[in-house]
PDB file of N, CA and C in Angstrom:
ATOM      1  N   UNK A   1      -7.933  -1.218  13.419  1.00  0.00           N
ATOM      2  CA  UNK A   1      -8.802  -0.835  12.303  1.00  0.00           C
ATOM      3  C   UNK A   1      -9.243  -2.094  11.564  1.00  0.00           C
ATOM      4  N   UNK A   2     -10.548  -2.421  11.246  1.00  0.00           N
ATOM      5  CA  UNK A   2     -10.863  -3.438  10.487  1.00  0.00           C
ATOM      6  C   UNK A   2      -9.985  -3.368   9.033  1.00  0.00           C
ATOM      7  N   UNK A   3      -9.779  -4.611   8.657  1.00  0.00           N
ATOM      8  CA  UNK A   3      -9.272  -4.976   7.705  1.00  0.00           C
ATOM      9  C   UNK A   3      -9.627  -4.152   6.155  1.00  0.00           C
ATOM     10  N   UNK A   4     -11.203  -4.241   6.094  1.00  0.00           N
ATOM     11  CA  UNK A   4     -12.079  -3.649   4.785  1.00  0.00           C
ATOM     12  C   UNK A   4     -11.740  -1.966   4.429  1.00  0.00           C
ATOM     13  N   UNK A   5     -12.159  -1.845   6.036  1.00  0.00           N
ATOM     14  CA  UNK A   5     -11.338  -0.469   5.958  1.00  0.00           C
ATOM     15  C   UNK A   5     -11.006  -0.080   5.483  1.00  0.00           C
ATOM     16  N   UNK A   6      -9.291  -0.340   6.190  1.00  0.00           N
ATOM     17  CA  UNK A   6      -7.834   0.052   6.165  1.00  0.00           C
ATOM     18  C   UNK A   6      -7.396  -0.192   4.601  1.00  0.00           C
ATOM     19  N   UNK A   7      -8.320  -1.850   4.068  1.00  0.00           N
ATOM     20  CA  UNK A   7      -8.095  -1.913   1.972  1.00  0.00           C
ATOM     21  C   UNK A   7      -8.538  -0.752   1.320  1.00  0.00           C
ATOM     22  N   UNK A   8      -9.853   0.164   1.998  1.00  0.00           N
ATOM     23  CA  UNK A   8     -10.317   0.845   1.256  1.00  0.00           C
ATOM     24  C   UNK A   8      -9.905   2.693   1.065  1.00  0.00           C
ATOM     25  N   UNK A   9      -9.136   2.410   2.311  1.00  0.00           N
ATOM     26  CA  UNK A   9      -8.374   3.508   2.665  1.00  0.00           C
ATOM     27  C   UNK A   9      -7.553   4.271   1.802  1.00  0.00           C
ATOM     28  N   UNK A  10      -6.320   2.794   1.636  1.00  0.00           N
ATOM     29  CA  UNK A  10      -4.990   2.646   1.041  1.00  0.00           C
ATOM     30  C   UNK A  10      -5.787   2.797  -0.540  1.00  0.00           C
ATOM     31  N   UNK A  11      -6.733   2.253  -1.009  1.00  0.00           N
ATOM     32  CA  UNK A  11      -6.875   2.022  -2.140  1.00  0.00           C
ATOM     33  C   UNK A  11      -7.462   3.894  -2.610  1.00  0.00           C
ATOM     34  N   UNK A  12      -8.201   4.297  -1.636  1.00  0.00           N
ATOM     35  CA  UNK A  12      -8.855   5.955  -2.088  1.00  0.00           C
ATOM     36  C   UNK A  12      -7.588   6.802  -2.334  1.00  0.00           C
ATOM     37  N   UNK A  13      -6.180   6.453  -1.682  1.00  0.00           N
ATOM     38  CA  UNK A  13      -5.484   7.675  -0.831  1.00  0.00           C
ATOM     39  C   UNK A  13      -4.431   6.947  -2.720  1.00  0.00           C
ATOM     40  N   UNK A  14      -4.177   5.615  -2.828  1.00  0.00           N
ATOM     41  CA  UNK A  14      -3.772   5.653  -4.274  1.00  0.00           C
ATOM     42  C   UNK A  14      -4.483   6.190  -5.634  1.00  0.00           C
ATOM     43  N   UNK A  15      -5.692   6.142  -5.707  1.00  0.00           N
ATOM     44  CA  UNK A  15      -6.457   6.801  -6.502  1.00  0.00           C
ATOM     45  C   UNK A  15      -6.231   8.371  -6.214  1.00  0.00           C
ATOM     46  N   UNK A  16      -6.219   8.686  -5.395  1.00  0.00           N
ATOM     47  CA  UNK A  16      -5.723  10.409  -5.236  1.00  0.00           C
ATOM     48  C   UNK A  16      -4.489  10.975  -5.580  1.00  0.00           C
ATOM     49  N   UNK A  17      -3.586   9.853  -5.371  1.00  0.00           N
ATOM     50  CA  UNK A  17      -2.302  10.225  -6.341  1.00  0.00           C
ATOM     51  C   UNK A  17      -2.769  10.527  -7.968  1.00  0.00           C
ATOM     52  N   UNK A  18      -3.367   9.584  -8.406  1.00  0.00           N
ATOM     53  CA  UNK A  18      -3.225   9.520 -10.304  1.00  0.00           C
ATOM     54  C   UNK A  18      -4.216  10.853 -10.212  1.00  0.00           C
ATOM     55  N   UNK A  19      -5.560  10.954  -9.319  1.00  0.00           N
ATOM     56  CA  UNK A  19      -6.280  12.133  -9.940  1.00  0.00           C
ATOM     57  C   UNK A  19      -5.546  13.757  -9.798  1.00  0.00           C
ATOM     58  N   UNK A  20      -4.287  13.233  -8.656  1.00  0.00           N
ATOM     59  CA  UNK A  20      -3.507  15.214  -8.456  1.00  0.00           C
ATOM     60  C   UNK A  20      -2.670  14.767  -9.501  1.00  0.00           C
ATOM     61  N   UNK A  21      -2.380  14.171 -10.075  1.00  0.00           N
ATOM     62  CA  UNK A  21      -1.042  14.156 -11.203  1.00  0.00           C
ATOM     63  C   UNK A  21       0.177  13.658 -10.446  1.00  0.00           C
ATOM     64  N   UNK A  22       0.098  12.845  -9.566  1.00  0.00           N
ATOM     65  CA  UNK A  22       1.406  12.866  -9.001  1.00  0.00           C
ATOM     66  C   UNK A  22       2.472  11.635  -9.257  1.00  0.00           C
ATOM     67  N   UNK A  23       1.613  10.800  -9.812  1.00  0.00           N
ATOM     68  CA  UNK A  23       2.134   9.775 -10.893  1.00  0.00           C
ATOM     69  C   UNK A  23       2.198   9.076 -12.499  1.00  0.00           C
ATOM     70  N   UNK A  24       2.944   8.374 -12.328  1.00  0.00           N
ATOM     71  CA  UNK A  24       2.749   8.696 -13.678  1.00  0.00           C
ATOM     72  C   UNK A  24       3.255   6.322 -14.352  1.00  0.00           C
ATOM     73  N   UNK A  25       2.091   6.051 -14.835  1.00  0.00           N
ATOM     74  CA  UNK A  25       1.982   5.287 -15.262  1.00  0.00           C
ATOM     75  C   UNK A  25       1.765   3.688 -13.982  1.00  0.00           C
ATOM     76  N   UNK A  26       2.596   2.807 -13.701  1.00  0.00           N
ATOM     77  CA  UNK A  26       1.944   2.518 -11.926  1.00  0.00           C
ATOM     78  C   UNK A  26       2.925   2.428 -11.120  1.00  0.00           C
ATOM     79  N   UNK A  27       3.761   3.891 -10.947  1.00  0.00           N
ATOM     80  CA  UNK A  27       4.863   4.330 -10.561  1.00  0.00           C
ATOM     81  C   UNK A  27       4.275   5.164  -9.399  1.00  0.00           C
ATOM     82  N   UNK A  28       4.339   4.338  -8.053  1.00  0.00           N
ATOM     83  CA  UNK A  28       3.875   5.574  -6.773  1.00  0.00           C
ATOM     84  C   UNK A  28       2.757   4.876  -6.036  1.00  0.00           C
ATOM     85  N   UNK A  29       2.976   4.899  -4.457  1.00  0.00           N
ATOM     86  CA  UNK A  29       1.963   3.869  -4.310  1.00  0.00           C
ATOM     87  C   UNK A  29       1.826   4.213  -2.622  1.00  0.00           C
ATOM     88  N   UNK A  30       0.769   4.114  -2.277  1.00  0.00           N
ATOM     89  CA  UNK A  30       0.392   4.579  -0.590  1.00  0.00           C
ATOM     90  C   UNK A  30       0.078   2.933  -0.034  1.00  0.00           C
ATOM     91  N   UNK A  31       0.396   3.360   1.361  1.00  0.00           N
ATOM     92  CA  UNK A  31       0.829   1.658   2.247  1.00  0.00           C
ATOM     93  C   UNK A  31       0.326   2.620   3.021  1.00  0.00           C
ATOM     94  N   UNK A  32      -0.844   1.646   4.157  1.00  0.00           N
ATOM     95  CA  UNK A  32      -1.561   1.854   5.291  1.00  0.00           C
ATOM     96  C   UNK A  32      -1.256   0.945   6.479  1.00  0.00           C
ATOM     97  N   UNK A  33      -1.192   0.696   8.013  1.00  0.00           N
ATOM     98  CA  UNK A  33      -1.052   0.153   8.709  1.00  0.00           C
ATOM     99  C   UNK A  33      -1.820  -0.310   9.845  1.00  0.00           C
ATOM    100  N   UNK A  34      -2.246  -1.670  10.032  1.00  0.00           N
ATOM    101  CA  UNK A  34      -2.936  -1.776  11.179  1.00  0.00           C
ATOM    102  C   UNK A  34      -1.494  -2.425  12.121  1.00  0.00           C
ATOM    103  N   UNK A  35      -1.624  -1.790  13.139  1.00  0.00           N
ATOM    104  CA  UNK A  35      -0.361  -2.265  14.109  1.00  0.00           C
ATOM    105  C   UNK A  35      -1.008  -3.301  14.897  1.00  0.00           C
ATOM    106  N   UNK A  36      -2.302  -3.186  15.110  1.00  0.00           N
ATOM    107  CA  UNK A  36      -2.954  -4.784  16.418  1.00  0.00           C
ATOM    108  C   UNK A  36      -2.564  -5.961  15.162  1.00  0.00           C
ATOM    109  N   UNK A  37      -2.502  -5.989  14.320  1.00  0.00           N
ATOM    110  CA  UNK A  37      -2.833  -7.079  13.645  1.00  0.00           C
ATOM    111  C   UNK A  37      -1.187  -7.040  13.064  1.00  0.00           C
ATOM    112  N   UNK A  38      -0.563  -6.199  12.921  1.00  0.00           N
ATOM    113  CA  UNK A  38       0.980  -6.724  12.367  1.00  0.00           C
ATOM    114  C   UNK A  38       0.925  -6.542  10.787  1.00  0.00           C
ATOM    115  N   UNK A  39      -0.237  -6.059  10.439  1.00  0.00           N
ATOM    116  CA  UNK A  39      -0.463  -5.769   8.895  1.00  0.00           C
ATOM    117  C   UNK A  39      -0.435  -4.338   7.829  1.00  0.00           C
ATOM    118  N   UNK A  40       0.509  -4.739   7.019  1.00  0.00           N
ATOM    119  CA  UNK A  40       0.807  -3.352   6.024  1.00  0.00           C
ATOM    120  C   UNK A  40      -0.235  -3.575   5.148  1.00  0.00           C
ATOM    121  N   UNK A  41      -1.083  -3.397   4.276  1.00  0.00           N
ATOM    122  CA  UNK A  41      -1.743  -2.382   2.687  1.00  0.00           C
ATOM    123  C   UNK A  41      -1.012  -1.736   1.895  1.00  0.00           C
ATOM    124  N   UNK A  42      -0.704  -2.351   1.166  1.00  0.00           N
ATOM    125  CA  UNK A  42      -0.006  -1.597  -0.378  1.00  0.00           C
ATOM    126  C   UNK A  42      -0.618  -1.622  -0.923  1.00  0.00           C
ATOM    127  N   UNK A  43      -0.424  -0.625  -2.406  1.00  0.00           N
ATOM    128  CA  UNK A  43      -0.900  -1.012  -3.699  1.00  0.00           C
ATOM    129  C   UNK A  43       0.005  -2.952  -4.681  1.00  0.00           C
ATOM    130  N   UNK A  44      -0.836  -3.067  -5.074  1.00  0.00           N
ATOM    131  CA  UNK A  44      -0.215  -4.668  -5.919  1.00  0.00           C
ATOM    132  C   UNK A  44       0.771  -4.259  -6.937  1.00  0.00           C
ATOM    133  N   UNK A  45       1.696  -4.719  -7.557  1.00  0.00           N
ATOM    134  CA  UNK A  45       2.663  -4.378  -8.192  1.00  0.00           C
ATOM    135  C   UNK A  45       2.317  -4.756  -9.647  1.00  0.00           C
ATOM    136  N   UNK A  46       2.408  -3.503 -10.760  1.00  0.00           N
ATOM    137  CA  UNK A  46       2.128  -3.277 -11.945  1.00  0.00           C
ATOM    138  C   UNK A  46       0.840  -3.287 -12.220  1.00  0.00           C
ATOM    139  N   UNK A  47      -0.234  -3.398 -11.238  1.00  0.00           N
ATOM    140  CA  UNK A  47      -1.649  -3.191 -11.796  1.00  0.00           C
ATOM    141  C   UNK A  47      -1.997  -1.670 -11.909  1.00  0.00           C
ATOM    142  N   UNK A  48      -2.193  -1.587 -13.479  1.00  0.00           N
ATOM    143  CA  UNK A  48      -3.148  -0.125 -13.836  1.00  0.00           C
ATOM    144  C   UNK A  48      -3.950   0.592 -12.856  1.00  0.00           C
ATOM    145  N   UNK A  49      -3.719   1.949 -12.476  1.00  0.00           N
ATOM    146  CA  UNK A  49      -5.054   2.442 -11.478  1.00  0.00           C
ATOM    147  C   UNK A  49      -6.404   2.111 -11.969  1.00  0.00           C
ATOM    148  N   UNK A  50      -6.510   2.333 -13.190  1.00  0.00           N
ATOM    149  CA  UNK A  50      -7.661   2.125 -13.521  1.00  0.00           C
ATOM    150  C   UNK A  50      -8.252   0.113 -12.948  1.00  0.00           C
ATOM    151  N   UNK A  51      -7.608  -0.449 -13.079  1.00  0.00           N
ATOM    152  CA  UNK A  51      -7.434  -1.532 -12.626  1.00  0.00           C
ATOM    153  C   UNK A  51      -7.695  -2.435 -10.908  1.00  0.00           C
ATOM    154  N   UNK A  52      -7.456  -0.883 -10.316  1.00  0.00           N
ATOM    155  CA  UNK A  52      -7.024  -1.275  -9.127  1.00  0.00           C
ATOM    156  C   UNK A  52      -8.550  -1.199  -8.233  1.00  0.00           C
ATOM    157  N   UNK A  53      -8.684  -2.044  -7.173  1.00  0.00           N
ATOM    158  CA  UNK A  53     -10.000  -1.868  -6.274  1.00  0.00           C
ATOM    159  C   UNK A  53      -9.601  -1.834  -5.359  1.00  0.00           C
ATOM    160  N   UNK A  54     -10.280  -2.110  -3.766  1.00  0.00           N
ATOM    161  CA  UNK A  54     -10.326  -1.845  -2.496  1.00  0.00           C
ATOM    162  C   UNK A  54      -9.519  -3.536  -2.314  1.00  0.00           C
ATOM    163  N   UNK A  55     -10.164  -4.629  -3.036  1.00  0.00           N
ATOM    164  CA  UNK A  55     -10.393  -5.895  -2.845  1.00  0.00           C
ATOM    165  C   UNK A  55      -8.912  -6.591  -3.763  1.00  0.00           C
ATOM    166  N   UNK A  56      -8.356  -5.787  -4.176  1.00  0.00           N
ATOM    167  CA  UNK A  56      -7.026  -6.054  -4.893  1.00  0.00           C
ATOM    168  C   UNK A  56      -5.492  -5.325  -4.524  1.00  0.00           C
ATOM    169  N   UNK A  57      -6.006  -4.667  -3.007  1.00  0.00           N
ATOM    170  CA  UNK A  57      -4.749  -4.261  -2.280  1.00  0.00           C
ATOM    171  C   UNK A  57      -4.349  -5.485  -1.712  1.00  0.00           C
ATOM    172  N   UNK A  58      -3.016  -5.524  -1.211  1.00  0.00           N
ATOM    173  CA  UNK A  58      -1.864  -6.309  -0.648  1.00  0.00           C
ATOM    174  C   UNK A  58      -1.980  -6.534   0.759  1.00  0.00           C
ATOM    175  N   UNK A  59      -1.816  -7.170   1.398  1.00  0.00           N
ATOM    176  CA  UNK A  59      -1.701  -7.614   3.095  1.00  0.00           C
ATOM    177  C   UNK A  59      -0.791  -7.929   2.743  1.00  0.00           C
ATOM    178  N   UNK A  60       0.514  -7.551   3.842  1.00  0.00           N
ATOM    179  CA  UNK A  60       1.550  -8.096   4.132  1.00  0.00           C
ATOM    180  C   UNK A  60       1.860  -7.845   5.716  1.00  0.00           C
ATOM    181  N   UNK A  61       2.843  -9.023   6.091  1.00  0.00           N
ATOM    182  CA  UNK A  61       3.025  -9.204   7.531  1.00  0.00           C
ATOM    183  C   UNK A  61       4.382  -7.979   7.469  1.00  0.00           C
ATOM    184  N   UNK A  62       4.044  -7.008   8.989  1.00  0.00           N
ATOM    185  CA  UNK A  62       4.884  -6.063   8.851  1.00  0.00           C
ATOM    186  C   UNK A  62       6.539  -7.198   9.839  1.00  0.00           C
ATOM    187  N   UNK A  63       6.005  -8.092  10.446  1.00  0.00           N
ATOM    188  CA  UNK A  63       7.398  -9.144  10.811  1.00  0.00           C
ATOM    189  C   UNK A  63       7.556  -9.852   9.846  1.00  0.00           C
ATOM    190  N   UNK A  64       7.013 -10.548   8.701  1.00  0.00           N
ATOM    191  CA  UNK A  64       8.276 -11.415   7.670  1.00  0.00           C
ATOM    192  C   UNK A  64       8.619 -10.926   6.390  1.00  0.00           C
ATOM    193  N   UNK A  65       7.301 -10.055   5.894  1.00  0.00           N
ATOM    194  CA  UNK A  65       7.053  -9.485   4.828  1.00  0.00           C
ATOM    195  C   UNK A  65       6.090 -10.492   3.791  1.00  0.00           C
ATOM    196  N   UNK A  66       5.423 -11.209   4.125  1.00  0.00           N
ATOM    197  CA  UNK A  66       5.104 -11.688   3.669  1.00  0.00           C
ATOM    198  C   UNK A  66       3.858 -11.824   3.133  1.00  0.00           C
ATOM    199  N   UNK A  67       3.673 -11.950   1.756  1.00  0.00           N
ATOM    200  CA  UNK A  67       1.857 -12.027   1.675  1.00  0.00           C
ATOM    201  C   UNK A  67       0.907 -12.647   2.786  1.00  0.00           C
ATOM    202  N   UNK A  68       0.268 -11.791   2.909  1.00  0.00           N
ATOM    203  CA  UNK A  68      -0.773 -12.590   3.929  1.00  0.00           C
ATOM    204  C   UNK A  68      -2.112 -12.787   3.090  1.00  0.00           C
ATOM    205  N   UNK A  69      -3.227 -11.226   2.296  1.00  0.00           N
ATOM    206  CA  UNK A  69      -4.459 -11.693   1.621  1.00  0.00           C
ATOM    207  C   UNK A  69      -3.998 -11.297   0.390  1.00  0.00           C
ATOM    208  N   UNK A  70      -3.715 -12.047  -0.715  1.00  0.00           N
ATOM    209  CA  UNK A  70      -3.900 -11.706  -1.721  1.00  0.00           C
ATOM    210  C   UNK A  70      -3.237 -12.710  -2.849  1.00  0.00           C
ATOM    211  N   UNK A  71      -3.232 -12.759  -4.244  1.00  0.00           N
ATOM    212  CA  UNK A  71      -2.972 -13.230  -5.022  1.00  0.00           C
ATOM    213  C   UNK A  71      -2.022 -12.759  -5.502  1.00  0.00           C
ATOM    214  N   UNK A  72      -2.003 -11.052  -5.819  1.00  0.00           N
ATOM    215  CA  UNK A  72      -0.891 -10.246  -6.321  1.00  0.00           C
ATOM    216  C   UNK A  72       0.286 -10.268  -5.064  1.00  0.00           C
ATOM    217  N   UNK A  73       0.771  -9.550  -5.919  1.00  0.00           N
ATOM    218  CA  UNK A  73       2.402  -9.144  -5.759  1.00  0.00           C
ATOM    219  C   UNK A  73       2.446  -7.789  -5.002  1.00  0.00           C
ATOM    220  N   UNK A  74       3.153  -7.739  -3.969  1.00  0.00           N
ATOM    221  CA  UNK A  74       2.891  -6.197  -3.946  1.00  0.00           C
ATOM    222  C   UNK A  74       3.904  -5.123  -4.590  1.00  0.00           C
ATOM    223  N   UNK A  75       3.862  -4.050  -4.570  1.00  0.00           N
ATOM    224  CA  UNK A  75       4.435  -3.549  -5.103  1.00  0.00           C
ATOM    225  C   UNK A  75       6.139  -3.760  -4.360  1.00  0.00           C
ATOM    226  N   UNK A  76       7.217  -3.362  -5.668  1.00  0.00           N
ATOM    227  CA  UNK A  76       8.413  -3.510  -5.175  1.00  0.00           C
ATOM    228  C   UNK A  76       8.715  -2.567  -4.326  1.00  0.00           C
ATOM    229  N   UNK A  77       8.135  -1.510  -3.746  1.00  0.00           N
ATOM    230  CA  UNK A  77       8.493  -0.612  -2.941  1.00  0.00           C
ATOM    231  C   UNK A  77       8.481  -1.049  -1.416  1.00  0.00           C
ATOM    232  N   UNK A  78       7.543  -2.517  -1.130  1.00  0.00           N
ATOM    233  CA  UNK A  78       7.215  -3.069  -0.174  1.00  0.00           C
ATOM    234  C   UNK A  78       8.252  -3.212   1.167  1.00  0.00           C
ATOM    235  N   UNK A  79       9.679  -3.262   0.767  1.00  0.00           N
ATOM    236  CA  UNK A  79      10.348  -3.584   1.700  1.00  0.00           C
ATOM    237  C   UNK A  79      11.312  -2.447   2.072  1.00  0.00           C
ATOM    238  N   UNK A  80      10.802  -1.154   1.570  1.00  0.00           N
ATOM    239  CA  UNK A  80      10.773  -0.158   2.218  1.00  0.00           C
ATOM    240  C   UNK A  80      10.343   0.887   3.092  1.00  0.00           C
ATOM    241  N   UNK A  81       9.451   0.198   2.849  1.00  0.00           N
ATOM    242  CA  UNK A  81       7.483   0.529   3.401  1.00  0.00           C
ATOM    243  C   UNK A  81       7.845  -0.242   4.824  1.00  0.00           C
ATOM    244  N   UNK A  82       8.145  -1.524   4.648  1.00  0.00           N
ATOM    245  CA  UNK A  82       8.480  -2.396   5.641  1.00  0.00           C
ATOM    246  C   UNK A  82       9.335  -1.599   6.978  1.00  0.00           C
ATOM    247  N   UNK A  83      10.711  -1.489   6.338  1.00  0.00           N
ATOM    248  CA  UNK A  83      11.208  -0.844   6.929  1.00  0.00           C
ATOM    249  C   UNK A  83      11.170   0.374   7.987  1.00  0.00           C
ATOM    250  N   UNK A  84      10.890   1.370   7.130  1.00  0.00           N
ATOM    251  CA  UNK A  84      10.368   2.139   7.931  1.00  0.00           C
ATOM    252  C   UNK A  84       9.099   2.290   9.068  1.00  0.00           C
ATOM    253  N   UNK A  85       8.113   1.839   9.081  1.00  0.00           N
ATOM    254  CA  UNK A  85       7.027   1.103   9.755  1.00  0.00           C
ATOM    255  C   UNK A  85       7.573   0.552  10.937  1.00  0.00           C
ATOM    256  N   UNK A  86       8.576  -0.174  10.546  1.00  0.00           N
ATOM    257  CA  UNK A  86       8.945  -1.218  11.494  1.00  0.00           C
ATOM    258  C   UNK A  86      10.140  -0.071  12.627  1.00  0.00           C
ATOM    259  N   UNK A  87      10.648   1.174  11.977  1.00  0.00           N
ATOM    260  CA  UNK A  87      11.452   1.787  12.658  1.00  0.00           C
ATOM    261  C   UNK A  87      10.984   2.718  13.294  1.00  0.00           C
ATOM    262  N   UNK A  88       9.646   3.820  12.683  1.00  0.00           N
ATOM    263  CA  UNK A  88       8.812   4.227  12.934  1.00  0.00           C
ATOM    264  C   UNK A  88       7.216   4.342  13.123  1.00  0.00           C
ATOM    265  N   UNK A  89       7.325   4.284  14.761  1.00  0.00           N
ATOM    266  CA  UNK A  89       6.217   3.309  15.567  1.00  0.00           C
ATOM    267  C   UNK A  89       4.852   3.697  14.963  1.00  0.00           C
ATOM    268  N   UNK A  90       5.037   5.143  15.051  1.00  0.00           N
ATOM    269  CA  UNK A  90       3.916   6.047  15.200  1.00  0.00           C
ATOM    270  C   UNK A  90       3.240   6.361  14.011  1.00  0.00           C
ATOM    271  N   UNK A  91       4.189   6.036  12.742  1.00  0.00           N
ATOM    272  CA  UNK A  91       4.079   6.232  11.399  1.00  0.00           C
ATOM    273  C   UNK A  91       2.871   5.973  10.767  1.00  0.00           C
ATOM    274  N   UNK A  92       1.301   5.811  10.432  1.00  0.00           N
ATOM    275  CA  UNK A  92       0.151   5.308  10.292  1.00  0.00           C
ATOM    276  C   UNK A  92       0.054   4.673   8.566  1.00  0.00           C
ATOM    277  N   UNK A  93       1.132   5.404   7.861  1.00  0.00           N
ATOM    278  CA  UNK A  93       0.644   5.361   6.142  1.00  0.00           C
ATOM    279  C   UNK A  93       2.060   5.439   5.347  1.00  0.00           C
ATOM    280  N   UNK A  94       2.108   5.333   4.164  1.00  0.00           N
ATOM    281  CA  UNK A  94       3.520   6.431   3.507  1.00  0.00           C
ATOM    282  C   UNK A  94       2.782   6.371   2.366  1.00  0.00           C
ATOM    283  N   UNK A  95       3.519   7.380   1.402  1.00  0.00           N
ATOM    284  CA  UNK A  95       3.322   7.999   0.241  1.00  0.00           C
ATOM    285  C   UNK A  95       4.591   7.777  -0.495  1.00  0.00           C
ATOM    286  N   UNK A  96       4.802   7.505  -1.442  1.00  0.00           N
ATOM    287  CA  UNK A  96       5.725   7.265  -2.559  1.00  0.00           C
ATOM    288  C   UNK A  96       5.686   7.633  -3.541  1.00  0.00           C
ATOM    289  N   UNK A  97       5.833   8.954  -4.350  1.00  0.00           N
ATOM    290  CA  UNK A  97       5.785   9.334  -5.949  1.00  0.00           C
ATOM    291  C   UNK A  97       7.217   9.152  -6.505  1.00  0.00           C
ATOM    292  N   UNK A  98       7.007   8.620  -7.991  1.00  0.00           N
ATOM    293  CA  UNK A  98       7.815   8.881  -9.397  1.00  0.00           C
ATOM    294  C   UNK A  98       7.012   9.698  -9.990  1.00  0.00           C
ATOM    295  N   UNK A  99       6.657  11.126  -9.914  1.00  0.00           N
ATOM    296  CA  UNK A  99       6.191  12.235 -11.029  1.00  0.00           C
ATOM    297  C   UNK A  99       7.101  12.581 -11.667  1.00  0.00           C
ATOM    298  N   UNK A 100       6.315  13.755 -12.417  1.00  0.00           N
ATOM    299  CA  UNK A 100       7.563  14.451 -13.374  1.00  0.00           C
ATOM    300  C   UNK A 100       8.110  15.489 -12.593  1.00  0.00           C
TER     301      UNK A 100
END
């Protein structure tokens, strides 16, 4: 999957959390995967939804964990995201809520 994509993906499917109510403040966060390229999509860690764009999601390497495009941080949920990905092949995305 191209890169622009797969940012814009992760970034619609986090915006769909805050508009169902399913989070609550920047608690909850969707991770996308391109497997040719070895690359996870998170949301960035503590940026406001309102805040957030296509162009301010996270690249990280799903082998070191490591930032690959970005300036931010990704979210701390990252190396769980990692994890699993890395255990489950087939896995394409995850979802993570703190609601009420």
């Amino acid at each position: 999957m191209d890169l622009t994509k797969l940012k814009q993906s992760v970034y619609r499917a986090n915006m769909e959390l805050i508009e169902s109510g399913l989070v609550l403040f920047t608690f909850g966060n969707v991770s996308g995967i391109d497997r040719e390229r070895a690359l996870l999509v998170i949301k960035p860690s503590g940026v406001p939804y309102d805040a957030l764009s296509p162009d301010n999601m996270v690249c990280v390497s799903l082998e070191s964990g490591k930032v690959i495009v970005s300036e931010l941080n990704p979210c701390s949920d990252t190396p769980t995201h990692l994890e699993l990905y890395r255990t489950l092949p087939r896995c394409g995305g995850m979802v993570h809520t703190q609601s009420e």
